[in-house]
N, C-alpha and C. Protein backbone atom coordinates (compact mmCIF):
# COMPACT_ATOMS: atom_id res chain seq x y z
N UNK A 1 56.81 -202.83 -155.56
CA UNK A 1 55.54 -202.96 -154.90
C UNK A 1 54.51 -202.09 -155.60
N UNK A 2 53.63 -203.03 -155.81
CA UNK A 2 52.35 -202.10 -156.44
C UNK A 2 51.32 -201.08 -155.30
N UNK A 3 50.89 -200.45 -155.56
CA UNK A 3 49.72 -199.61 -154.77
C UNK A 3 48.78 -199.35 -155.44
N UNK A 4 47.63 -200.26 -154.88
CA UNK A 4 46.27 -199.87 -156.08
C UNK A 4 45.45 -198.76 -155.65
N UNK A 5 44.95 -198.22 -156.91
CA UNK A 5 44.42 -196.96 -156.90
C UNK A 5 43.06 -197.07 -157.01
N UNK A 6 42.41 -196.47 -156.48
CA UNK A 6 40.80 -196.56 -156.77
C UNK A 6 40.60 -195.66 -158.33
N UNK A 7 39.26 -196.08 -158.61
CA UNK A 7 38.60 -195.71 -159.96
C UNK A 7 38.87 -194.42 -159.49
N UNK A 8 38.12 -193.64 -158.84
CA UNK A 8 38.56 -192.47 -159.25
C UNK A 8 39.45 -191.53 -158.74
N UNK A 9 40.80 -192.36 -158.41
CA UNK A 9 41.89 -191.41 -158.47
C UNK A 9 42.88 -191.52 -159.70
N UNK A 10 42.59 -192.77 -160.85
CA UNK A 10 42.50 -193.07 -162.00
C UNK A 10 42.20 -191.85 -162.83
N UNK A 11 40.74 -191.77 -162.53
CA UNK A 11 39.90 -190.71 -163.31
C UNK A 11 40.50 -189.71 -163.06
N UNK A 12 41.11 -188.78 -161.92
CA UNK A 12 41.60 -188.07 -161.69
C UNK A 12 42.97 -187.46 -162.29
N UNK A 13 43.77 -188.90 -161.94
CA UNK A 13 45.48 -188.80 -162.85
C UNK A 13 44.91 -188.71 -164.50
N UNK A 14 44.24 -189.18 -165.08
CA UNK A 14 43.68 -189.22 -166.38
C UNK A 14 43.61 -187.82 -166.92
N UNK A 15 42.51 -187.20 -166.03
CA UNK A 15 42.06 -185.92 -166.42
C UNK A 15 43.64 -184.90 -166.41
N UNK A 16 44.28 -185.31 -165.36
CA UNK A 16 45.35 -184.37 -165.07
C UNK A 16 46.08 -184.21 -166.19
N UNK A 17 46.40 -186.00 -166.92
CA UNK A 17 47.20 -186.01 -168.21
C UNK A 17 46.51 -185.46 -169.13
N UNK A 18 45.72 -185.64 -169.36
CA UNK A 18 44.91 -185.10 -170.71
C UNK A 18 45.15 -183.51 -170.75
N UNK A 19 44.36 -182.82 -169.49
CA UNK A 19 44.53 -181.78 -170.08
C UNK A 19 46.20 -180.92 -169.98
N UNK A 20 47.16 -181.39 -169.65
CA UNK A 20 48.81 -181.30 -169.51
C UNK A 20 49.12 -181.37 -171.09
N UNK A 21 48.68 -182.73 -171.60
CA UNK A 21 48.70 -182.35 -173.38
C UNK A 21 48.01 -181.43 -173.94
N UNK A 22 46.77 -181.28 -173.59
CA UNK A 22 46.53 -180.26 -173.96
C UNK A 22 46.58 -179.12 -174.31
N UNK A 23 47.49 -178.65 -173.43
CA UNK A 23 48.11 -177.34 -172.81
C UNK A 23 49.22 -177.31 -173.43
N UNK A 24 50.18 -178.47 -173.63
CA UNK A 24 50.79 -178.26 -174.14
C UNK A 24 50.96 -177.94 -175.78
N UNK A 25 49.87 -178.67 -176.40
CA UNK A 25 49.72 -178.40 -177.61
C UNK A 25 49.24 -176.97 -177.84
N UNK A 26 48.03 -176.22 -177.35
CA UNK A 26 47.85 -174.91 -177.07
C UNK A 26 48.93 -173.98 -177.47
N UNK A 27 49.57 -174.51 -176.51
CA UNK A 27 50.95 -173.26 -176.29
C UNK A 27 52.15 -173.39 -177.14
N UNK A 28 51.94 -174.75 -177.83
CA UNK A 28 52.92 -175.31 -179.15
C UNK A 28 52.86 -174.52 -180.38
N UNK A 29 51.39 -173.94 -180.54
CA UNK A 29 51.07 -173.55 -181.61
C UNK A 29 51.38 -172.12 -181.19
N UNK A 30 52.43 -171.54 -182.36
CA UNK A 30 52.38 -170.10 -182.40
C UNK A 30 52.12 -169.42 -183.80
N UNK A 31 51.72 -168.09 -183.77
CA UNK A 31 50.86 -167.58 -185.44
C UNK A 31 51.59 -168.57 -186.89
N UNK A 32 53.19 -168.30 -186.25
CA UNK A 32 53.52 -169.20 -187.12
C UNK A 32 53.55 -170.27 -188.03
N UNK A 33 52.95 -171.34 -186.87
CA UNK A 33 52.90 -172.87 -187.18
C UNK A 33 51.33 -173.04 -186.90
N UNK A 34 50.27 -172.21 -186.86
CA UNK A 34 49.32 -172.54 -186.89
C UNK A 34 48.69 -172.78 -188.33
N UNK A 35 48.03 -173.68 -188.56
CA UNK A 35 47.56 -174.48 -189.81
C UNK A 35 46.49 -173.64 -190.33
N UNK A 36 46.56 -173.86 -191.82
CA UNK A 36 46.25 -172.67 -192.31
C UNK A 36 44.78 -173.01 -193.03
N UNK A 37 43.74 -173.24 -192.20
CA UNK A 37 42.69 -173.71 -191.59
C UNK A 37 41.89 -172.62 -191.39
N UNK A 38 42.01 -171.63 -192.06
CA UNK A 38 40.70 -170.46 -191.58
C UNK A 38 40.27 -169.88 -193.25
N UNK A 39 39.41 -168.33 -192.85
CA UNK A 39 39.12 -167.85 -193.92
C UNK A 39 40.13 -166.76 -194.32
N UNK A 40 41.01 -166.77 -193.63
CA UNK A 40 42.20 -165.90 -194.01
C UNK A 40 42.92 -165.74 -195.67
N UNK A 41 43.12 -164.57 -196.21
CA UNK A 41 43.17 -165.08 -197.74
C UNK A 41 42.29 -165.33 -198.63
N UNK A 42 41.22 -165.88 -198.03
CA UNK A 42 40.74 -166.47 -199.16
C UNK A 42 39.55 -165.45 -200.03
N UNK A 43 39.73 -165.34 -201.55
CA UNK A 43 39.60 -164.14 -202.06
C UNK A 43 38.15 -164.80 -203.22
N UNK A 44 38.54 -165.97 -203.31
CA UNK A 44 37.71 -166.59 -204.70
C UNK A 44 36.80 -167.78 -203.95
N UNK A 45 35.83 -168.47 -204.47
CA UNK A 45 35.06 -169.04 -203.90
C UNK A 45 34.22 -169.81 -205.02
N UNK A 46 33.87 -171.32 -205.11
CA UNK A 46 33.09 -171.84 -205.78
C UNK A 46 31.87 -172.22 -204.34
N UNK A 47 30.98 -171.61 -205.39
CA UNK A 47 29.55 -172.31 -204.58
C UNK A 47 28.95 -173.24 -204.87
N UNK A 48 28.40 -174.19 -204.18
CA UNK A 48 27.70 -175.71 -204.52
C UNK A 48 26.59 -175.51 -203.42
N UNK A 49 25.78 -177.07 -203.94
CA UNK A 49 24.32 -177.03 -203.56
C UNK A 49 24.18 -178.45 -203.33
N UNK A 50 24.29 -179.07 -201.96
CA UNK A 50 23.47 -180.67 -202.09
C UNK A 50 22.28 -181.06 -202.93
N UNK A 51 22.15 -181.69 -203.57
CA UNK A 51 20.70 -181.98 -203.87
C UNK A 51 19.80 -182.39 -202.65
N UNK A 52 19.08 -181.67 -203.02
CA UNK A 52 17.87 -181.25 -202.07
C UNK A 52 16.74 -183.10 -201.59
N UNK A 53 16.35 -183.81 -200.26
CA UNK A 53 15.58 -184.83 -200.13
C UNK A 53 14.28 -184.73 -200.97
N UNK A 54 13.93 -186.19 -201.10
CA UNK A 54 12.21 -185.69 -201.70
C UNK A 54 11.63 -185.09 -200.98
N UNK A 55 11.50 -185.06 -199.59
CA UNK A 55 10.71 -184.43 -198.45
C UNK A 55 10.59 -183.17 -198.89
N UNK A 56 12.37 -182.49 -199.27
CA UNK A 56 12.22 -180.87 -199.62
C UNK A 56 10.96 -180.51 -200.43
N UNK A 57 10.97 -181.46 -201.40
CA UNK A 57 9.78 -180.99 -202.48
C UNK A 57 8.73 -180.48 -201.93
N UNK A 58 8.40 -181.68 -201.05
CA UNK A 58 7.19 -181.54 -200.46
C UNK A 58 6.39 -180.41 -199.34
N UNK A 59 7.74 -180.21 -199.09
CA UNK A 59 7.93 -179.18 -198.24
C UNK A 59 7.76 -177.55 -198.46
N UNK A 60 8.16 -178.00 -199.96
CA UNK A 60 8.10 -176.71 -200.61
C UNK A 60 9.28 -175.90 -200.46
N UNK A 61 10.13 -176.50 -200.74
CA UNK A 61 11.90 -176.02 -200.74
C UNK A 61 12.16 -176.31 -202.03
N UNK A 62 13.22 -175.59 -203.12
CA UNK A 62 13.92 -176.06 -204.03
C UNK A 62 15.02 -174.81 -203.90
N UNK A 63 16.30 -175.57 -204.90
CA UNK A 63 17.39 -174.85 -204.76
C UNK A 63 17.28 -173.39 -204.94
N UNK A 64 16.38 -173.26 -206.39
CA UNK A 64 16.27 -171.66 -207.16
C UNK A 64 15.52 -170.86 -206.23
N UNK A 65 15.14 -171.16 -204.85
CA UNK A 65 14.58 -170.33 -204.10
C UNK A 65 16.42 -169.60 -203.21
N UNK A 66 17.30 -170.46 -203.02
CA UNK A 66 17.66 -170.48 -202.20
C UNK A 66 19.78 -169.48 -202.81
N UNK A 67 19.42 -170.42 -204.09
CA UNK A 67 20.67 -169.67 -204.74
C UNK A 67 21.13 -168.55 -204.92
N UNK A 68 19.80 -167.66 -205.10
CA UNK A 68 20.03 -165.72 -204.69
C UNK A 68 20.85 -165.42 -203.72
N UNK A 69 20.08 -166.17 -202.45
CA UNK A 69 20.11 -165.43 -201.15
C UNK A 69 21.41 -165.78 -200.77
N UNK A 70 22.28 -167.17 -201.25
CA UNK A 70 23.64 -167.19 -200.84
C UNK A 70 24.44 -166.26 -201.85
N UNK A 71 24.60 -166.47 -203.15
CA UNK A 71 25.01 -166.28 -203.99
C UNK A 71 25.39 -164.86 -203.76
N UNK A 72 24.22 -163.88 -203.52
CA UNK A 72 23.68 -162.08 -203.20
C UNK A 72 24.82 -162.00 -202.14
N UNK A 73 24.70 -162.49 -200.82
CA UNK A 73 25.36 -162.30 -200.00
C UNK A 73 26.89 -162.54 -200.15
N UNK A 74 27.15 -163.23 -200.39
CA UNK A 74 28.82 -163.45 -200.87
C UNK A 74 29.08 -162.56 -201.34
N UNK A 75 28.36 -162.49 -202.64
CA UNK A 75 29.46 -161.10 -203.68
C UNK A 75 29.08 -159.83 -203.01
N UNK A 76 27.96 -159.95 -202.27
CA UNK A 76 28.05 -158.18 -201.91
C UNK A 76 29.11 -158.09 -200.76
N UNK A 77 29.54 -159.27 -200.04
CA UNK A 77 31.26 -158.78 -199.12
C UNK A 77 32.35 -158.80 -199.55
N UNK A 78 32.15 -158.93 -201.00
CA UNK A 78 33.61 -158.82 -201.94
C UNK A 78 34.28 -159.93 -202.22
N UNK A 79 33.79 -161.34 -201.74
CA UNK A 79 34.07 -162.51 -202.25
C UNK A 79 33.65 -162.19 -203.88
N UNK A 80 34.50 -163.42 -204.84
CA UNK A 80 34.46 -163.39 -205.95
C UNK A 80 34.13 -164.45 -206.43
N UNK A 81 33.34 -165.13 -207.15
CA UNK A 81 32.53 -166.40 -207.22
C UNK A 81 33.05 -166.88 -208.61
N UNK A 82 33.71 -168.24 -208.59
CA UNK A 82 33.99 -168.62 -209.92
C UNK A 82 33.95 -169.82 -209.93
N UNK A 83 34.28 -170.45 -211.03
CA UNK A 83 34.26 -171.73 -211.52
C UNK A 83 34.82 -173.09 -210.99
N UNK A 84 35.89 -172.34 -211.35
CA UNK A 84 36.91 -173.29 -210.46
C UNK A 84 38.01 -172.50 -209.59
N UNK A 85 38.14 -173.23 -208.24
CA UNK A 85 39.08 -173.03 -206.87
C UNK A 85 39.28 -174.09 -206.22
N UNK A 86 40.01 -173.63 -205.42
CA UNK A 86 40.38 -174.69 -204.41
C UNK A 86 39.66 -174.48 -203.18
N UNK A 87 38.36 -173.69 -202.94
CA UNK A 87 38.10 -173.02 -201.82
C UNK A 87 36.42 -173.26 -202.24
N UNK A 88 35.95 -174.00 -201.41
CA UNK A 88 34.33 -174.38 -201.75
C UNK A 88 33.42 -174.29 -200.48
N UNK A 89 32.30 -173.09 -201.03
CA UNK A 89 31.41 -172.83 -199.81
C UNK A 89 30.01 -173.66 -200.61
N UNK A 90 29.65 -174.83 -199.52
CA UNK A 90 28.65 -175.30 -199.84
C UNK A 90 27.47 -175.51 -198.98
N UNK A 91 26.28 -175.19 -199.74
CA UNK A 91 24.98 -175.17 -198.73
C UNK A 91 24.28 -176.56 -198.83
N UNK A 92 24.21 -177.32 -197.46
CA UNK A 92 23.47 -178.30 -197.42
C UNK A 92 22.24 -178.41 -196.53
N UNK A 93 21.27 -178.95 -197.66
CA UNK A 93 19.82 -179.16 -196.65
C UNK A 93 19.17 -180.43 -196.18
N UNK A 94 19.22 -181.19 -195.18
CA UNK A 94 18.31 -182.74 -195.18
C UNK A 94 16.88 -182.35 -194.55
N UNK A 95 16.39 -182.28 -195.18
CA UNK A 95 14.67 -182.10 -194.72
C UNK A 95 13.88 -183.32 -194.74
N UNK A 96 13.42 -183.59 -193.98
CA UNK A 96 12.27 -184.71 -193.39
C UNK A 96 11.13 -183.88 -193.33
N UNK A 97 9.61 -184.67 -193.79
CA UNK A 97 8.15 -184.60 -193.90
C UNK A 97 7.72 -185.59 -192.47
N UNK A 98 6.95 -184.90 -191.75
CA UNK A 98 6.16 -185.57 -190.48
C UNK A 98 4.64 -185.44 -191.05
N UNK A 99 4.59 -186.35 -192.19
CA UNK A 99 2.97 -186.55 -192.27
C UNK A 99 1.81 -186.38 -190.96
N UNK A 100 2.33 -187.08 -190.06
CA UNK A 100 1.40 -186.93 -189.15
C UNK A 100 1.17 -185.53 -188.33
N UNK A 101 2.12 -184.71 -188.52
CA UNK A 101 1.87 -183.56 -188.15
C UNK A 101 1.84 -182.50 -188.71
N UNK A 102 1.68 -182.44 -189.97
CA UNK A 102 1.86 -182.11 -190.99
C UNK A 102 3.04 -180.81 -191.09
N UNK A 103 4.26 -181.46 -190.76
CA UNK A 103 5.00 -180.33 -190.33
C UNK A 103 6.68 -181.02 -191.03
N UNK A 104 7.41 -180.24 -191.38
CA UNK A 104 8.70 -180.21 -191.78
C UNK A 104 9.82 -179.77 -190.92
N UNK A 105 10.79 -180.20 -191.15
CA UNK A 105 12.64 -180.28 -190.39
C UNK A 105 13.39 -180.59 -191.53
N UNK A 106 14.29 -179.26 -191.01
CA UNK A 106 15.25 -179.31 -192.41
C UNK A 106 16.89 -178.81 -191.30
N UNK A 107 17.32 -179.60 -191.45
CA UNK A 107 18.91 -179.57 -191.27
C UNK A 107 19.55 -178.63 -192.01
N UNK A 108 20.40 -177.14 -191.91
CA UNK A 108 20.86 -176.96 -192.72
C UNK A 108 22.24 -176.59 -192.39
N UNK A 109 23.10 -177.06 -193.40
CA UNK A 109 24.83 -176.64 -192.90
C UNK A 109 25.32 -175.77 -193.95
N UNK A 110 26.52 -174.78 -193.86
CA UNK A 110 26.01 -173.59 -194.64
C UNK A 110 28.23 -174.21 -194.47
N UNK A 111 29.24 -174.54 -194.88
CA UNK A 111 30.28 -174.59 -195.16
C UNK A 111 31.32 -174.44 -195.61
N UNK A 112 32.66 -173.90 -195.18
CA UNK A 112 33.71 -173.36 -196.27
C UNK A 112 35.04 -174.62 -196.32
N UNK A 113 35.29 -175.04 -197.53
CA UNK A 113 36.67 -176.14 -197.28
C UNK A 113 37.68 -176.01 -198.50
N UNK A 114 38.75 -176.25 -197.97
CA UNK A 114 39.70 -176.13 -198.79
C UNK A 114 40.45 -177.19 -199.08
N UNK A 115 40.31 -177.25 -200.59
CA UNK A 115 40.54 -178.95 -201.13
C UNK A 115 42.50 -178.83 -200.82
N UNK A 116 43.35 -179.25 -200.27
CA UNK A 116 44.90 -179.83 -200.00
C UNK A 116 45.32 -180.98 -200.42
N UNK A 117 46.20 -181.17 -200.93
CA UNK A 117 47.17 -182.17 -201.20
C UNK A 117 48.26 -182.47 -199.52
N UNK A 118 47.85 -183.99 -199.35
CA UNK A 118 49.00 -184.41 -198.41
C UNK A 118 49.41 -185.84 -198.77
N UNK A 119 50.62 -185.97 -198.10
CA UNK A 119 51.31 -187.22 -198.13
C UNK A 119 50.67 -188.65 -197.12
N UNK A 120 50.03 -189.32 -197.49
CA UNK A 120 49.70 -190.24 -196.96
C UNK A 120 50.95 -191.61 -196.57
N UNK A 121 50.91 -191.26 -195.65
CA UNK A 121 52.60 -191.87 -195.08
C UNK A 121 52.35 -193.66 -195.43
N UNK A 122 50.68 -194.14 -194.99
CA UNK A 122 49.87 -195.32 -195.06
C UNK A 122 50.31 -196.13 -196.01
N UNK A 123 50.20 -195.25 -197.33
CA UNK A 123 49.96 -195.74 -198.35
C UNK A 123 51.25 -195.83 -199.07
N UNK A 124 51.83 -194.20 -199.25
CA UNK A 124 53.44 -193.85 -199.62
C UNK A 124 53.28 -193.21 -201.15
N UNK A 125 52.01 -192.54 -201.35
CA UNK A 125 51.27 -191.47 -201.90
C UNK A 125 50.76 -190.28 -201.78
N UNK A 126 50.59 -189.10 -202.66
CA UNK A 126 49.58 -188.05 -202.48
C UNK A 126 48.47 -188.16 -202.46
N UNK A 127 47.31 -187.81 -201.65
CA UNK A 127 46.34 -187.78 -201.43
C UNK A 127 45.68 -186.29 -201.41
N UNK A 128 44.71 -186.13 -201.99
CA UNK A 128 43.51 -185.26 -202.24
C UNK A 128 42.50 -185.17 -201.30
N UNK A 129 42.28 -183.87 -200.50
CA UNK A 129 40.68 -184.17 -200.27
C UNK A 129 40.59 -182.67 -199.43
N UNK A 130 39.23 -182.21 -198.83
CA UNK A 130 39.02 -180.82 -198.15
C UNK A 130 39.42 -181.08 -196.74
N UNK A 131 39.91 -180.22 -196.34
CA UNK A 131 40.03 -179.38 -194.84
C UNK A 131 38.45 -178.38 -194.88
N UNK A 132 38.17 -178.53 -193.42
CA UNK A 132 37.11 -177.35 -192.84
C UNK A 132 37.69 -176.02 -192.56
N UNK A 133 37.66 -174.84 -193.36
CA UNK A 133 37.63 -173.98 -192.63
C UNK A 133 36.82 -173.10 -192.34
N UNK A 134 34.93 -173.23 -192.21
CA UNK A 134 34.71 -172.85 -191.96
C UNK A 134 33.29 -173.69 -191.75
N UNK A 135 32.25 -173.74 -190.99
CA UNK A 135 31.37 -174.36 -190.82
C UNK A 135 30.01 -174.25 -189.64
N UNK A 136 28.99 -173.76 -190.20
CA UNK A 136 27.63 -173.67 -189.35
C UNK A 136 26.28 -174.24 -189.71
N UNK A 137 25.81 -174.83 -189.04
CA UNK A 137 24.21 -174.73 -189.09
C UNK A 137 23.60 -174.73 -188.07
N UNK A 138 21.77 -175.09 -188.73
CA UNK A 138 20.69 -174.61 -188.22
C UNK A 138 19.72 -175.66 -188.05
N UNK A 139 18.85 -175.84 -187.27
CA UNK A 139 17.83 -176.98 -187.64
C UNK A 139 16.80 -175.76 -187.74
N UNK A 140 15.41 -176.14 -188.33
CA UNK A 140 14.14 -176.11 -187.98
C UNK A 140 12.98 -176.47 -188.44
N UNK A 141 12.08 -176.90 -187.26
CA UNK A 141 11.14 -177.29 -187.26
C UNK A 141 9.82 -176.12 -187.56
N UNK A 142 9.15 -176.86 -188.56
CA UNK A 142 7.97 -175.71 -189.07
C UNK A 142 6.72 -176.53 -189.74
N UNK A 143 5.57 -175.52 -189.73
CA UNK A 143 4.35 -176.47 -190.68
C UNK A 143 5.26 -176.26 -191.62
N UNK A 144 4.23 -177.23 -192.91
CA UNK A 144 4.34 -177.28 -194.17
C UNK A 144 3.94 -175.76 -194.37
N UNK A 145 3.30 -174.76 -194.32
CA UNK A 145 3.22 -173.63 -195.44
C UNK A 145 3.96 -172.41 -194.65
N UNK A 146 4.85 -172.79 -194.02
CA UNK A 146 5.45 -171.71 -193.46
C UNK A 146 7.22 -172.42 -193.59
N UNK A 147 6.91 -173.34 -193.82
CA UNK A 147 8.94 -173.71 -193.87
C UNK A 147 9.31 -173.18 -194.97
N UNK A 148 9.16 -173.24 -196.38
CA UNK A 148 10.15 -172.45 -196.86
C UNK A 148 10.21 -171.00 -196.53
N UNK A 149 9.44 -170.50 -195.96
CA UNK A 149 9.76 -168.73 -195.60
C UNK A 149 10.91 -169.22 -194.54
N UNK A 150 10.48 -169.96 -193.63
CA UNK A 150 11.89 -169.96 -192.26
C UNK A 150 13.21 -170.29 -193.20
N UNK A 151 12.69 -170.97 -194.06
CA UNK A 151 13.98 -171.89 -194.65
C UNK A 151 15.29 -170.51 -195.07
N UNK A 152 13.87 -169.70 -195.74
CA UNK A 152 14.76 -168.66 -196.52
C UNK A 152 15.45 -167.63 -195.22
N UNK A 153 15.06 -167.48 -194.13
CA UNK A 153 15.69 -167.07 -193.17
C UNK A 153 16.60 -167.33 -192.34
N UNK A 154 16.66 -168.84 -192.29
CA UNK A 154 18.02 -169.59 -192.00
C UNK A 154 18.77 -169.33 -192.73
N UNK A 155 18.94 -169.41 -194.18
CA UNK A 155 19.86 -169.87 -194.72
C UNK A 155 20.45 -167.78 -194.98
N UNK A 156 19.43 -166.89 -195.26
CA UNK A 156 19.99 -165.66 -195.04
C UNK A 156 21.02 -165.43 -193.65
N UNK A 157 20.45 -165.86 -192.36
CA UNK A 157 21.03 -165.80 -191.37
C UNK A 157 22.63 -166.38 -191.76
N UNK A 158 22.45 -167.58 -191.47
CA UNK A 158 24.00 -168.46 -192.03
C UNK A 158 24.83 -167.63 -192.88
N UNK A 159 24.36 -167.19 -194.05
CA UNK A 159 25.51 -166.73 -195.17
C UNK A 159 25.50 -165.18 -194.44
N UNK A 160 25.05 -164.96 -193.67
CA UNK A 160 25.38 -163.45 -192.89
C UNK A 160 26.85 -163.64 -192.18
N UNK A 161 26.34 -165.10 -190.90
CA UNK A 161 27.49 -165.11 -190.36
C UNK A 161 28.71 -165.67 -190.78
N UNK A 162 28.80 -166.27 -192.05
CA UNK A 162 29.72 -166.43 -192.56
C UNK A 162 30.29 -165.19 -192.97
N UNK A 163 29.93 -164.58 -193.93
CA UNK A 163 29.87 -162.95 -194.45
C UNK A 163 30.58 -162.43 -193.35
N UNK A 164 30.00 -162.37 -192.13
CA UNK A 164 30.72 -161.64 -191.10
C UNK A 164 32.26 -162.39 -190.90
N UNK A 165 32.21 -163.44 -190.78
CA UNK A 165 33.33 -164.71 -190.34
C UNK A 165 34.51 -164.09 -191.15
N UNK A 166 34.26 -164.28 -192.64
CA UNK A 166 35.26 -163.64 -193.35
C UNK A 166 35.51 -162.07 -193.62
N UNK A 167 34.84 -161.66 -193.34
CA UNK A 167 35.57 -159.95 -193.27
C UNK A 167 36.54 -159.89 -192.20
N UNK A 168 36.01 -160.53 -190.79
CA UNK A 168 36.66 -160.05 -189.59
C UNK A 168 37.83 -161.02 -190.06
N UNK A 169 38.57 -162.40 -190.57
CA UNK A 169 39.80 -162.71 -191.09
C UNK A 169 40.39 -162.23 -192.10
N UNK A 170 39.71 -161.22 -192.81
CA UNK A 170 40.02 -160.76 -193.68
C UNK A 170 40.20 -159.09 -193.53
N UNK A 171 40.01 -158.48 -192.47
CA UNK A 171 40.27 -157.28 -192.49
C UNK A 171 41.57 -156.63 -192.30
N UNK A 172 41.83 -155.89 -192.93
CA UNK A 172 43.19 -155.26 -193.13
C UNK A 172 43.65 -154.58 -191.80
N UNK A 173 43.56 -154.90 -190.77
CA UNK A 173 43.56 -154.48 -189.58
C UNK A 173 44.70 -155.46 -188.38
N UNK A 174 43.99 -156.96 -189.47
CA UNK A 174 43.96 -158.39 -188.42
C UNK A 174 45.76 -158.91 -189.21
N UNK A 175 45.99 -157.88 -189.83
CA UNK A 175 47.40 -158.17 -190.64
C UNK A 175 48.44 -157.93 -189.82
């Protein structure tokens, strides 16, 4: 015999299951088997740069304003900046021009990933590509003759809290 349930005692048993997996996965994970998905370790670092929208231009953004201020900050927390790694912090900007208001928006994501090799069960191959381990941004909205000054303050801000992100996984303390 069936017994029908209303919508939301549905919604209810739903929520109950969900978060029961949840919980259980939580508590599955111990230091052990937790995925190795952070800034922990990581000692070397290649930096990259989206290419910048036309808007940026206009805006009065370009990279060589912006490459110091990440670049400065990294190596002065003892990251080591090279050529090639497996470990890539990259700064991205999408900036849009509001002609009509004569005002700029710039998206910016400030990112750490680590390129892995896995087995793609799909296919019955290795596969290539990044994991996130680390990731922030910022929007803002500004006139045209004042966005790149904010710009340069976002993006100082960001590589701060990254800066911070990785010392505190990286401190000889957290061992």
């Amino acid at each position: 015999m069936c017994i029908p349930l209303k919508k939301s005692s549905l919604s209810v048993l739903w929520a109950v299951l969900l978060g029961a997996c949840l919980s259980v996965n939580v508590y599955a994970q111990s230091a052990e088997t937790k995925p190795d998905a952070d800034l922990e370790g990581v000692t070397n670092v290649r930096v990259s740069f989206s290419q910048l929208t036309p808007d940026a231009t206009t805006c009065g953004l370009s990279l060589q304003q912006f490459r110091p201020i990440l670049r400065n900050e990294l190596e002065s927390t003892g990251l080591v900046l090279v050529a090639e790694t497996d470990v890539l912090v990259t700064l991205g900007l999408m900036t849009t021009y509001d002609r009509g208001r004569d005002a700029c928006g710039t998206s910016a994501t400030l990112g750490a990933y680590k390129k892995v090799s896995y087995f793609d069960e799909s296919v019955g191959w290795l596969r290539t590509g990044y994991v996130v381990l680390w990731q922030r941004g910022q929007q803002v909205m500004s006139g045209i003759a004042e966005h790149a000054e904010s710009m340069d303050a976002v993006i100082q801000k960001l590589t701060e809290v990254f800066s911070d992100s990785w010392q505190q996984a990286n401190n000889e303390d957290n061992s």
